[in-house]
C-alpha atoms as a PDB file:
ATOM      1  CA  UNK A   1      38.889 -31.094  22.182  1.00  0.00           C
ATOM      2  CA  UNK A   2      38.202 -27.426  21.087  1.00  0.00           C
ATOM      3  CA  UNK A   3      34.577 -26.004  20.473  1.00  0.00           C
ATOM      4  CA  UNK A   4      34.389 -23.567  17.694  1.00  0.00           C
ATOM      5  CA  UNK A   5      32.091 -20.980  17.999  1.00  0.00           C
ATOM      6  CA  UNK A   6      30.433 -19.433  15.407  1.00  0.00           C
ATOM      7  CA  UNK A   7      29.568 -15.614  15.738  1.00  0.00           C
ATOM      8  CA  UNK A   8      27.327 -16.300  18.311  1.00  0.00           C
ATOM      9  CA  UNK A   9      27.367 -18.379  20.989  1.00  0.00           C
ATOM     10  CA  UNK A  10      24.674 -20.964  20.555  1.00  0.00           C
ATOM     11  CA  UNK A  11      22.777 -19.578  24.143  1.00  0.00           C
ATOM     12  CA  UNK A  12      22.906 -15.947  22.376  1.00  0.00           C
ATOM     13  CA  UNK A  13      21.295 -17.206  19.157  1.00  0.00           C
ATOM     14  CA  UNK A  14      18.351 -19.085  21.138  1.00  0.00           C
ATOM     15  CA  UNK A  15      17.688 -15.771  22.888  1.00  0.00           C
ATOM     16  CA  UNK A  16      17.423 -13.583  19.294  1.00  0.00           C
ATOM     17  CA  UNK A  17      15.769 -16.217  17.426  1.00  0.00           C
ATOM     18  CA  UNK A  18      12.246 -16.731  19.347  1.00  0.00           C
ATOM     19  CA  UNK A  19      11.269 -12.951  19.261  1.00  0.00           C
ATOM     20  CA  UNK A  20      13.073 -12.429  15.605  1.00  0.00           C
ATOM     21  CA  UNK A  21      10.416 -15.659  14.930  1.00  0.00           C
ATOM     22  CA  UNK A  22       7.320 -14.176  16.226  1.00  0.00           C
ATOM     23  CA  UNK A  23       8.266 -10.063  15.138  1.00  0.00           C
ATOM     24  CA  UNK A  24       8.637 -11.884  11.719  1.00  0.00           C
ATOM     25  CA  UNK A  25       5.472 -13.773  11.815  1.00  0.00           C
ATOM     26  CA  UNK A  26       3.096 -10.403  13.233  1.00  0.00           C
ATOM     27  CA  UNK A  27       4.846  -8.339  10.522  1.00  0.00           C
ATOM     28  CA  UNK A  28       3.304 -11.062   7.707  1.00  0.00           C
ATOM     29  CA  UNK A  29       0.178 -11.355   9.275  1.00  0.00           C
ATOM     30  CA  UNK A  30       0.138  -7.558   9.896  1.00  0.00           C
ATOM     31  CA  UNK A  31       0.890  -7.031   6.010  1.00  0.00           C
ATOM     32  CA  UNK A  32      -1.450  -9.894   4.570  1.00  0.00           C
ATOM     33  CA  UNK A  33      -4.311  -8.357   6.343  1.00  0.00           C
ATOM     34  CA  UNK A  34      -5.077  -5.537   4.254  1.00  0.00           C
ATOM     35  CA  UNK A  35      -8.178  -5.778   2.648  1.00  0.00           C
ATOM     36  CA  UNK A  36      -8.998  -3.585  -0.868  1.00  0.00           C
ATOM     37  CA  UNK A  37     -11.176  -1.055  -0.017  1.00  0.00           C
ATOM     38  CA  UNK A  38     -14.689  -1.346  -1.922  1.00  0.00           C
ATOM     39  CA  UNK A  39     -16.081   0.862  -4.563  1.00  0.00           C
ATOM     40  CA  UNK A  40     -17.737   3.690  -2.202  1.00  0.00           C
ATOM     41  CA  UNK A  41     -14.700   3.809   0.219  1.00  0.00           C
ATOM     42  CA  UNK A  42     -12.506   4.905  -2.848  1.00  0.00           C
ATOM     43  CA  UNK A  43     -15.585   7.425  -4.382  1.00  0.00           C
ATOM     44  CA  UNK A  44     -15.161   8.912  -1.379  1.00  0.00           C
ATOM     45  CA  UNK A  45     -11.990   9.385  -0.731  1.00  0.00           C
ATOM     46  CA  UNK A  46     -12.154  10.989  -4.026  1.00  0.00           C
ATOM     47  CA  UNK A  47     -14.898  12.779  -2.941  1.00  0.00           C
ATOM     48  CA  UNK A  48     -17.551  11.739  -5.883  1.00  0.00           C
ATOM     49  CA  UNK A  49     -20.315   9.243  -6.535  1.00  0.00           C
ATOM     50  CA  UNK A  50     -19.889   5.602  -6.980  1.00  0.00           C
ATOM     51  CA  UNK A  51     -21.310   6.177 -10.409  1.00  0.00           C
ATOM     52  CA  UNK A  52     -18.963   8.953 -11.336  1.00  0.00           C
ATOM     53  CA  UNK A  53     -16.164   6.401  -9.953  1.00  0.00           C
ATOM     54  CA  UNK A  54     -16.758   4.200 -12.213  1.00  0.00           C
ATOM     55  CA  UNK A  55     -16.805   6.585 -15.259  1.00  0.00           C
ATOM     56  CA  UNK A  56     -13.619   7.959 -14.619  1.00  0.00           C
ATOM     57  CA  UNK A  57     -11.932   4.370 -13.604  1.00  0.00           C
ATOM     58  CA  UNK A  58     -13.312   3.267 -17.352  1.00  0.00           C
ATOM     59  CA  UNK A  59     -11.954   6.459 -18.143  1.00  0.00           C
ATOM     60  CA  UNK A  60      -8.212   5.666 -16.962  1.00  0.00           C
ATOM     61  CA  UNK A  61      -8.161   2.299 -18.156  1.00  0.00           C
ATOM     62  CA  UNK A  62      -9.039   3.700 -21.538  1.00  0.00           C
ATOM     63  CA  UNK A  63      -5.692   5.638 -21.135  1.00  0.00           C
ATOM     64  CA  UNK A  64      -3.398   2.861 -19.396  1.00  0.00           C
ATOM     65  CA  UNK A  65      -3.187   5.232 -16.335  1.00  0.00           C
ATOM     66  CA  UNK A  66      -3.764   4.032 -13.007  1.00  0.00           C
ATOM     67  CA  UNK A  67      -6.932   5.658 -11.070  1.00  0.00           C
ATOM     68  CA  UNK A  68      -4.864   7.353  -8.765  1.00  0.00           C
ATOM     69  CA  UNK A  69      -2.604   9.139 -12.095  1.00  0.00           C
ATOM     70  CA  UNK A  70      -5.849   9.522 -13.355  1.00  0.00           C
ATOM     71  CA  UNK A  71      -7.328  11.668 -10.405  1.00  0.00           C
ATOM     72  CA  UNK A  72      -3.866  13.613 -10.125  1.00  0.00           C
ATOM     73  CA  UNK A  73      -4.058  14.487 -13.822  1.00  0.00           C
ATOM     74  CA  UNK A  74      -7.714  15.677 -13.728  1.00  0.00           C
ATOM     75  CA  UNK A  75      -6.921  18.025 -10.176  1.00  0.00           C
ATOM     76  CA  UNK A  76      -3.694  19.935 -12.167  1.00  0.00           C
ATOM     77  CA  UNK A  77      -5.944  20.362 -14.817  1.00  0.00           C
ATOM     78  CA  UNK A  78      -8.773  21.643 -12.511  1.00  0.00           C
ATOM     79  CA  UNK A  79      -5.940  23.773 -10.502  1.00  0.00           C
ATOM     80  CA  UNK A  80      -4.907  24.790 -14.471  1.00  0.00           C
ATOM     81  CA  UNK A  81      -8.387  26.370 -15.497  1.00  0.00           C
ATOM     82  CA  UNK A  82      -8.616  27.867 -12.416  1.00  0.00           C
ATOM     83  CA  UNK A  83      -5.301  29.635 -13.164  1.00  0.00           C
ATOM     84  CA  UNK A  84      -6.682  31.004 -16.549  1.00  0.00           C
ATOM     85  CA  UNK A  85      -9.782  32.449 -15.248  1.00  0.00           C
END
C-alpha cells in the first residue's frame, strides 16, 4: 500500500497551521479594534474648533465630498490666495 502525499507532508502542515491560525486571528482582532475618532480628535487634527468642524463637514456633505477632499480643497485654495498676494 502506497501513501500519497500531498504537497506537504501532513507533520509539516500541523507545524504551519497553529501559528498561520493565531497570526490570522491577532491580525482580525488587531484590525477590528479601531475605534472612529470623536468630533474634537478630528477638529484638531484639522487644527479648528469643534464648531467650525461641524460647519465645514455640513459644508462637504453639501458638495458630496468627503471631509478629508473637503479640507484638501480648502488648503490649495488657501496656498492659491496666498500665491496672488
Amino acid at each position: 500500500m502506497h501513501t500519497i502525499y500531498l504537497f506537504f507532508p501532513i507533520s509539516l502542515m500541523k507545524k504551519f497551521l497553529s501559528p498561520l491560525l493565531v497570526l490570522s486571528i491577532l491580525l482580525v482582532t488587531g484590525c477590528a479594534s479601531d475605534v472612529p475618532m470623536t468630533e474634537e480628535q478630528q477638529a484638531a487634527k484639522y487644527g479648528i474648533t469643534v464648531e467650525e468642524f461641524r460647519s465645514e463637514k455640513r459644508a462637504a456633505a453639501r458638495m458630496n465630498m468627503s471631509l478629508e477632499e473637503h479640507m484638501k480643497m480648502l488648503d490649495s485654495d488657501d496656498m492659491k490666495m496666498m500665491d496672488h498676494n
